[in-house]
Structures are given as structure tokens and as C-alpha cells.
Protein backbone atom coordinates (compact mmCIF):
# COMPACT_ATOMS: atom_id res chain seq x y z
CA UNK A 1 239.02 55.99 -114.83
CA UNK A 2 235.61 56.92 -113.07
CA UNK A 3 234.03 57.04 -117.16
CA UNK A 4 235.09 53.58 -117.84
CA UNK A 5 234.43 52.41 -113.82
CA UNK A 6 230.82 53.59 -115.17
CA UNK A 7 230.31 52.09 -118.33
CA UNK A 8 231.79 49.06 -117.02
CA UNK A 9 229.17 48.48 -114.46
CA UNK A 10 226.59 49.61 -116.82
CA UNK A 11 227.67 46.62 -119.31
CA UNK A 12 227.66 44.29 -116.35
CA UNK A 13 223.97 44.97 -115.25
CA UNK A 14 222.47 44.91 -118.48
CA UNK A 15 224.34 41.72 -119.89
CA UNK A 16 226.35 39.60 -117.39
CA UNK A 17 223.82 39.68 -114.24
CA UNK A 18 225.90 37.06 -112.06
CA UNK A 19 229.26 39.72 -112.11
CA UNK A 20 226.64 42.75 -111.44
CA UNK A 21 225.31 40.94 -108.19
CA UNK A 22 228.69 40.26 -106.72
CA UNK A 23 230.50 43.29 -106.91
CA UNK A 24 230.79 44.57 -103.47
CA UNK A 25 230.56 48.17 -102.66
CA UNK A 26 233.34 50.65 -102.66
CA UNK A 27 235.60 51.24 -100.06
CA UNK A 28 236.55 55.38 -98.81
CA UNK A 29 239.58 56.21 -99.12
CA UNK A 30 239.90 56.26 -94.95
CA UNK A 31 238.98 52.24 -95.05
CA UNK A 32 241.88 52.03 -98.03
CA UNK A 33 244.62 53.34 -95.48
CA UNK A 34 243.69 50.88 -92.85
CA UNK A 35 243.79 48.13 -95.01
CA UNK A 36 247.47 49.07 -96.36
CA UNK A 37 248.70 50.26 -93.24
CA UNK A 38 251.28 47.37 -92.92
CA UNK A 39 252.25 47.97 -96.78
CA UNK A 40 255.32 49.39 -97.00
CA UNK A 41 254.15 51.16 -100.45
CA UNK A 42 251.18 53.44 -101.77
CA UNK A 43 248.89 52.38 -103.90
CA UNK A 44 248.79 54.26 -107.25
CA UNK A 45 245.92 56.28 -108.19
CA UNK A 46 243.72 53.92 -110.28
CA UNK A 47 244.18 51.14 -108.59
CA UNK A 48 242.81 53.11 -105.53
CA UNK A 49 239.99 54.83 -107.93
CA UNK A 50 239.41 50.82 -108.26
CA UNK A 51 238.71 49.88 -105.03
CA UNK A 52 236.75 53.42 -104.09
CA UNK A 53 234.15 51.48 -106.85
CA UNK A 54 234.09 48.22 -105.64
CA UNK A 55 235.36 46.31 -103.32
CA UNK A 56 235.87 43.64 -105.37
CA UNK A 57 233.49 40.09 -105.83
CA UNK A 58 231.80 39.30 -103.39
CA UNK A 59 231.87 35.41 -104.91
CA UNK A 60 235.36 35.33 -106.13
CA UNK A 61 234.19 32.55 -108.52
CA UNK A 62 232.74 34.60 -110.42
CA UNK A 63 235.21 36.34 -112.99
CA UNK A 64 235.45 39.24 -115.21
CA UNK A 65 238.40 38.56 -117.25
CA UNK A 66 239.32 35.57 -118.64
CA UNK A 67 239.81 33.01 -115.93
CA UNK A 68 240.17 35.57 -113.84
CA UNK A 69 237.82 37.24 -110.81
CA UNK A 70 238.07 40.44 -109.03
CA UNK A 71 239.19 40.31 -105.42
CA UNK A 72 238.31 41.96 -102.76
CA UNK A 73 241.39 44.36 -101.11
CA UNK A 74 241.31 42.59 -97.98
CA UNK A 75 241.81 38.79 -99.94
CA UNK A 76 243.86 40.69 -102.21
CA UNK A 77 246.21 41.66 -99.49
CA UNK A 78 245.70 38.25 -97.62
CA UNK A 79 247.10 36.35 -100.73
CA UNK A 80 249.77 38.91 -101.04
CA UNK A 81 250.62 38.04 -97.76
CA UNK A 82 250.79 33.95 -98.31
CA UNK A 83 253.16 34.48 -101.48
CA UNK A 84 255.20 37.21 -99.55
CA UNK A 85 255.66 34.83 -96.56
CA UNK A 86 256.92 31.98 -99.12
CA UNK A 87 258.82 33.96 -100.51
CA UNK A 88 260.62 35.12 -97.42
CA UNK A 89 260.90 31.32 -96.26
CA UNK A 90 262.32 30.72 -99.99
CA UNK A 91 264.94 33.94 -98.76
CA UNK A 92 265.65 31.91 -96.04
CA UNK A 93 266.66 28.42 -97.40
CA UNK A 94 268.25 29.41 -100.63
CA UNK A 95 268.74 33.34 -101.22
CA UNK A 96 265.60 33.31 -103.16
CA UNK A 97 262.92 36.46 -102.23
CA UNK A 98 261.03 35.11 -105.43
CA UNK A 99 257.70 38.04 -104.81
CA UNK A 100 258.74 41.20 -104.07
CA UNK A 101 256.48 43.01 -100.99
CA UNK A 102 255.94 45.83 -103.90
CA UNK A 103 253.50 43.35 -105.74
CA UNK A 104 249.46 43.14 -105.66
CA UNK A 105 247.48 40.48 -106.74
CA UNK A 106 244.26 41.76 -107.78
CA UNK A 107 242.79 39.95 -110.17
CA UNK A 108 243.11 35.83 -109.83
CA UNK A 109 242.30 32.41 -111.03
CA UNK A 110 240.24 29.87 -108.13
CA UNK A 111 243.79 28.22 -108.07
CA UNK A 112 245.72 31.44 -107.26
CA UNK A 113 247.94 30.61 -110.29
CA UNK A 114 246.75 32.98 -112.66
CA UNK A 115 246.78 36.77 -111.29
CA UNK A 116 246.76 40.21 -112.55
CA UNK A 117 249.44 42.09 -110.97
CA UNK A 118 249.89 45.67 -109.87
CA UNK A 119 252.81 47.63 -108.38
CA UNK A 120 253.10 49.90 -106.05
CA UNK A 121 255.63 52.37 -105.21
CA UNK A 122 257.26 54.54 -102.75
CA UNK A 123 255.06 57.93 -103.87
CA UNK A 124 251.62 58.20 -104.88
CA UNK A 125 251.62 57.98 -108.62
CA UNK A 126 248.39 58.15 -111.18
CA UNK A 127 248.64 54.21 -112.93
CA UNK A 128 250.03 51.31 -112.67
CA UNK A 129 251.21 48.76 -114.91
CA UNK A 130 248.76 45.86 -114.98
CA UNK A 131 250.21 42.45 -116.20
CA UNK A 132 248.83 39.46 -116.31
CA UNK A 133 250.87 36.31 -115.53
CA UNK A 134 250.47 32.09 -115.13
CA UNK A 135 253.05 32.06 -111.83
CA UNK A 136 253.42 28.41 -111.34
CA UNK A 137 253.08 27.68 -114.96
CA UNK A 138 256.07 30.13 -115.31
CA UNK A 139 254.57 32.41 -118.51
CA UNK A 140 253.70 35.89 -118.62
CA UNK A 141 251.28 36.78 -120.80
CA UNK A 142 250.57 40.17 -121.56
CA UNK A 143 250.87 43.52 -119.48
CA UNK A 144 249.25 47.30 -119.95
CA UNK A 145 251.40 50.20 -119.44
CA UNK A 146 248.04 51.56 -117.16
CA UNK A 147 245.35 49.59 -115.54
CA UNK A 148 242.61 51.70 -117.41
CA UNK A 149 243.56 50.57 -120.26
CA UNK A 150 243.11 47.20 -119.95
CA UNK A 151 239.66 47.43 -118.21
CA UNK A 152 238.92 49.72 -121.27
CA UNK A 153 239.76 46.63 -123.60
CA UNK A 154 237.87 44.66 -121.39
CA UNK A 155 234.98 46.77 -122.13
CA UNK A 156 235.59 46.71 -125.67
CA UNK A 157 236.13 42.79 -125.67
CA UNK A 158 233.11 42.10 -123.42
CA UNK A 159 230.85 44.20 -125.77
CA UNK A 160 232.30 43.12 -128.84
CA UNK A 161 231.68 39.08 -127.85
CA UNK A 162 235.20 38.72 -128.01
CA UNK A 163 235.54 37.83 -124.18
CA UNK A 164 232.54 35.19 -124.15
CA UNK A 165 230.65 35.05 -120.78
CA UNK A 166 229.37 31.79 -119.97
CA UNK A 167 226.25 32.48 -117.94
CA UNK A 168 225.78 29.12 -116.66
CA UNK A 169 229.33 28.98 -114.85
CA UNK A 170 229.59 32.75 -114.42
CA UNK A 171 232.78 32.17 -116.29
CA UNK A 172 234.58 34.51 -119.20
CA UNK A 173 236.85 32.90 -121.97
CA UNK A 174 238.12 34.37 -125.10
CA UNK A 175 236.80 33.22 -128.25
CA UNK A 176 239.45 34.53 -130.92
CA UNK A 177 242.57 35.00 -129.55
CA UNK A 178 243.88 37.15 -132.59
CA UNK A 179 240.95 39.95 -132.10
CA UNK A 180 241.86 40.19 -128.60
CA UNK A 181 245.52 40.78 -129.23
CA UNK A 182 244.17 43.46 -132.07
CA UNK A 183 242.71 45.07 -129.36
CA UNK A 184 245.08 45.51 -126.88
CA UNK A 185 247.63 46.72 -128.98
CA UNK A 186 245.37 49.72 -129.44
CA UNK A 187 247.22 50.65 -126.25
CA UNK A 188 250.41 51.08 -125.13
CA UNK A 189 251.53 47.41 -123.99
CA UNK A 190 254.72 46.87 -121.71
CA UNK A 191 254.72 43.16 -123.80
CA UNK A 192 252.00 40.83 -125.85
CA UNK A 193 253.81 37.31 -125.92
CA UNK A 194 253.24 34.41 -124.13
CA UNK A 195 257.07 33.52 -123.03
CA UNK A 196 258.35 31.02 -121.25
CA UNK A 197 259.98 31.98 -117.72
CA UNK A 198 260.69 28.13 -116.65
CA UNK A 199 264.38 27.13 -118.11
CA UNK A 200 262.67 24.37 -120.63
CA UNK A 201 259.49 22.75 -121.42
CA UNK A 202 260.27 19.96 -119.32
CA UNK A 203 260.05 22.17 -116.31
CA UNK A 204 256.96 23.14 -117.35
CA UNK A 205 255.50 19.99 -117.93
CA UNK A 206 256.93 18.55 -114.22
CA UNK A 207 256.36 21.74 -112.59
CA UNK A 208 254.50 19.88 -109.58
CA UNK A 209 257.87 18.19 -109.18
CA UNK A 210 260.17 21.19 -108.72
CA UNK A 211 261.86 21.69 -105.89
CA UNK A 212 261.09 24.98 -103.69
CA UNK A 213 264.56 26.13 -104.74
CA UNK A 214 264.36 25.57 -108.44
CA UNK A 215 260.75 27.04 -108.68
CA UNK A 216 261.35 29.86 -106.54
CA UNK A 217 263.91 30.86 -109.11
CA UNK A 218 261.95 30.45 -111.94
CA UNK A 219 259.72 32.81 -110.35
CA UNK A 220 261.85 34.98 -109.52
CA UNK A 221 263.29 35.68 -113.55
CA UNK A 222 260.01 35.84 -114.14
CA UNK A 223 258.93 38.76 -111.67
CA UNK A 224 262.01 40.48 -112.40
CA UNK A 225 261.88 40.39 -116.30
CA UNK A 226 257.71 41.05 -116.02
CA UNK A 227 258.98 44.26 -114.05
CA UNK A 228 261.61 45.61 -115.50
CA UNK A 229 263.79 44.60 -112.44
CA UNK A 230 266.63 43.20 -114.08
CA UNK A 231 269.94 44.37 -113.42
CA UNK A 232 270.97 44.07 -117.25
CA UNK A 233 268.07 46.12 -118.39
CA UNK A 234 269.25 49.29 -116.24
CA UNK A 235 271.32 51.81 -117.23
CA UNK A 236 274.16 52.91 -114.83
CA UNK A 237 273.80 56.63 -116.10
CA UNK A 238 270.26 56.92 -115.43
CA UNK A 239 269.20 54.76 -112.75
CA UNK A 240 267.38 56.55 -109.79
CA UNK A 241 267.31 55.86 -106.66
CA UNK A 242 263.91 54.56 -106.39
CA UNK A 243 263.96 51.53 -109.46
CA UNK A 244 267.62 50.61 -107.44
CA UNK A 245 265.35 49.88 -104.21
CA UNK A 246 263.01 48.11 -105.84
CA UNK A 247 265.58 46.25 -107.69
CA UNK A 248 267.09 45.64 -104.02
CA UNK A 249 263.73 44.15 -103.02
CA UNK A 250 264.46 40.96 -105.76
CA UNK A 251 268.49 41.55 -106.62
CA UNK A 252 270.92 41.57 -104.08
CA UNK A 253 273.45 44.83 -104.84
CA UNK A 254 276.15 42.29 -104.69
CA UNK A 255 275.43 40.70 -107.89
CA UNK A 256 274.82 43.83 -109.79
CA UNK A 257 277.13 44.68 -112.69
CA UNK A 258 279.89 46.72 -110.97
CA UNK A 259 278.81 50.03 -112.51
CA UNK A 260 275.16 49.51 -111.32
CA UNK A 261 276.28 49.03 -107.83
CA UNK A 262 278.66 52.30 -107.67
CA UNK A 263 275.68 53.94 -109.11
CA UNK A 264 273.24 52.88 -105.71
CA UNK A 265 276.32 53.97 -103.87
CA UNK A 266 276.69 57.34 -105.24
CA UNK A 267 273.03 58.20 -104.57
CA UNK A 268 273.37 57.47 -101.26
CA UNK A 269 271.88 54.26 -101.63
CA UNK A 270 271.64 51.77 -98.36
CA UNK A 271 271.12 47.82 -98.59
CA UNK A 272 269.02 46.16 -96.61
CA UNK A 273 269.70 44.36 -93.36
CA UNK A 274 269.18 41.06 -94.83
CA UNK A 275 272.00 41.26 -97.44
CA UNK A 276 274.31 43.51 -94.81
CA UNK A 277 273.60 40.06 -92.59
CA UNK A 278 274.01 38.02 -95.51
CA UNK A 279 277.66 39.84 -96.20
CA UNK A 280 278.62 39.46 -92.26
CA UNK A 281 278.33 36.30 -92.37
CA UNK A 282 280.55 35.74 -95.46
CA UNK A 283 283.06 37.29 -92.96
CA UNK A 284 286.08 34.76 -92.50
CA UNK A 285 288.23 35.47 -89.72
């Protein structure tokens, strides 16, 4: 990671001055904790090797993906924060926890609509997936099985004029989508597609109109599908622990298939105090 960290910034100096001047300094590893110290996760290693570079832009117009800019860990937390909030209101009103609190948006559009997501997890681990995703738009787009890797295609793309930078409107588009897809599948991908997550194009077209519940939902599939929390996609044999809480976080255990849930059971699995609530008040007398 520190190599292409390195080479990166090198690339950005000489060629794409606007993206040089903004990044911010790194953080230490001591300012990391205090930022995450109300996130109930840890932060894998690379994502963390990320911000010990750079704190992000420090104009987060500027961008250094396509459409996208690199946020600061303080924004990216605040706008965590907003979208965790929703979706807790959404959990409220209709059942719906539509962004699960193990998600971090660090990469994003002006609009907050297109983001790069990362994950993080209950131990410290080495990489995360990366995925890139339209949320309100309801598509996912493509996703590396570890951060590096796409920043090392970025490199590649950037160099190879692939990923065009507009110097004028410190902006970065791609000019031939077919190269690009070349090169990322010169790494291991989680998916390259660009699929639907609303339930037809007419949602898409009136997504403005939705209603909280409806595009909650859609968001929701689309999380869960994007990472790999899907109760149909588990196996009952194998499932640990740990991907059954995170499941938890989106699913509730009650509308698991029945040999997923006496699989959370066996491992001495607990569910949360919003679905025990939930169940109580089911309760007829």
C-alpha cells in the first residue's frame, strides 16, 4: 500500500497539480482512534494506511476518481453519520435500517450520491473491499476485493489517459469505458456490472418521487446484495458468527431461512435489542 500511496502522489504532482495541492496531510494513528472512537468497528489496515497519507481533499471538489473526490475522515464520518441517522429514522417508521453502521463512505460525488464504500469489521483485518455504488440512483457499479487494488488501477488508468483529468474543472472522467473494465479485471473483482437495485426502470426514472419507505428498501437490497449480506447467499454449514452479526445489522434473524437462524443460535448468537423490542411487541395477550 505505502509503494502505490507513493507513486500515486508522485503522478499527482507532476501531472494533475489541482489534486496535489488539496490533499491534506496524514493523520497518526493516535488522531485515527479519536476520530472512530464512537464507531462500533475497526478500520481495516489499508484503509487506515490511507488516512496515515492523507487526510483526504482539502477541496472536496476536487476528485480523483471519476466523479468522485477523496474525503477527509472527519466528513467521511460526518456523512456516515447523516445516512446512519436516516437510516435509523427509516428503522423507525417502516422496519427499514437501509445503511448498516459497518459502512464508510470515503470516496463521494458533490451530491453525496455517488460513494466509494468500505467496511469495517469487528477485528482489525489487512483490506477491505472497496465498491463503488450510485445510492439514490439504485446501481452498483463495480467493487475490488482490496482497496489497493483499485487505487493501483487508478494509477494505471490515470497514467494511461484512460481516466481523463479535466484541468480546468479539476474534474476526472473516463474516456473508454471498455479499457477501464480491461483493467480492473486484472484484479480480483467482487462484481463488474452496472445492475439495477431499484425494482424497474420506472423507479429509476421517478426516483425523486419515492417514498422514504419504498427507497429505503431499494437501498437496502442494494447494500445487502453489494455486501454479501443476503440471507440466501449464506450457507447454514459455514456461517460464522461474525458475517451473522453483520447480517443482523441489515436482516432481522426473524426472516432468515429457518436453518440460518438455528445456525446464529447454536453459536451463541444474541439479537439485538431493537428486534427483541420489535418481537415484544408482537406479544398478544
Amino acid at each position: 500500500m505505502k509503494s502505490t500511496l507513493q507513486q500515486l502522489e508522485q503522478w499527482l504532482k507532476t501531472n494533475y497539480r489541482a489534486a496535489y495541492g488539496s490533499l491534506q496531510p496524514g493523520l497518526s494513528d493516535a488522531a485515527i482512534d479519536a476520530l472512530l472512537k464512537d464507531w462500533p468497528f475497526k478500520l481495516s489496515a489499508d484503509v487506515r494506511a490511507l488516512y496515515r497519507w492523507r487526510n483526504g481533499f482539502e477541496d472536496t471538489q476536487v476528485q480523483l476518481l471519476p466523479n468522485l473526490s477523496f474525503l477527509p475522515l472527519e466528513y467521511a464520518l460526518e456523512l456516515a453519520g447523516a445516512l446512519w441517522a436516516a437510516s435509523a429514522e427509516g428503522a423507525r417508521k417502516s422496519g427499514t435500517d437501509f445503511f448498516p453502521r459497518s459502512v464508510l463512505p470515503i470516496f463521494a460525488d458533490e451530491h453525496h450520491d455517488l460513494m466509494l464504500l468500505v467496511q469495517g469489521s469487528q477485528e482489525a483485518v489487512p483490506s477491505t473491499p472497496a465498491q463503488v455504488a450510485a445510492l439514490q440512483q439504485g446501481q452498483r457499479l463495480y467493487a475490488f476485493e482490496r482497496l489497493e487494488d483499485l487505487l493501483k488501477s487508478a494509477l494505471e488508468l490515470l497514467s494511461s489517459g484512460v481516466y481523463a483529468v479535466d484541468q480546468d474543472h479539476d474534474a476526472v472522467s473516463v474516456t473508454d469505458e471498455a479499457r477501464a473494465q480491461a483493467t480492473w479485471r486484472k484484479y480480483p473483482l467482487l462484481y463488474l456490472e452496472k445492475a439495477a437495485l431499484t425494482t424497474s426502470e420506472a423507479d429509476e426514472d421517478d426516483s425523486d418521487d419515492l417514498d422514504d419507505d419504498e427507497s429505503g428498501e431499494n437501498l437496502l437490497a442494494g447494500l445487502m446484495s453489494m455486501l454479501g449480506l443476503n440471507p440466501e447467499d449464506l450457507d447454514p454449514a459455514t456461517a460464522t458468527l461474525e458475517e451473522l452479526d453483520d447480517l443482523q445489522e441489515v436482516s432481522p434473524v426473524h426472516e432468515w431461512p429457518e436453518a440460518l437462524q438455528q445456525r446464529f443460535h447454536k453459536l451463541g448468537g444474541v439479537m439485538t435489542v431493537k428486534e427483541n423490542e420489535d418481537d415484544e411487541g408482537d406479544v398478544t395477550a
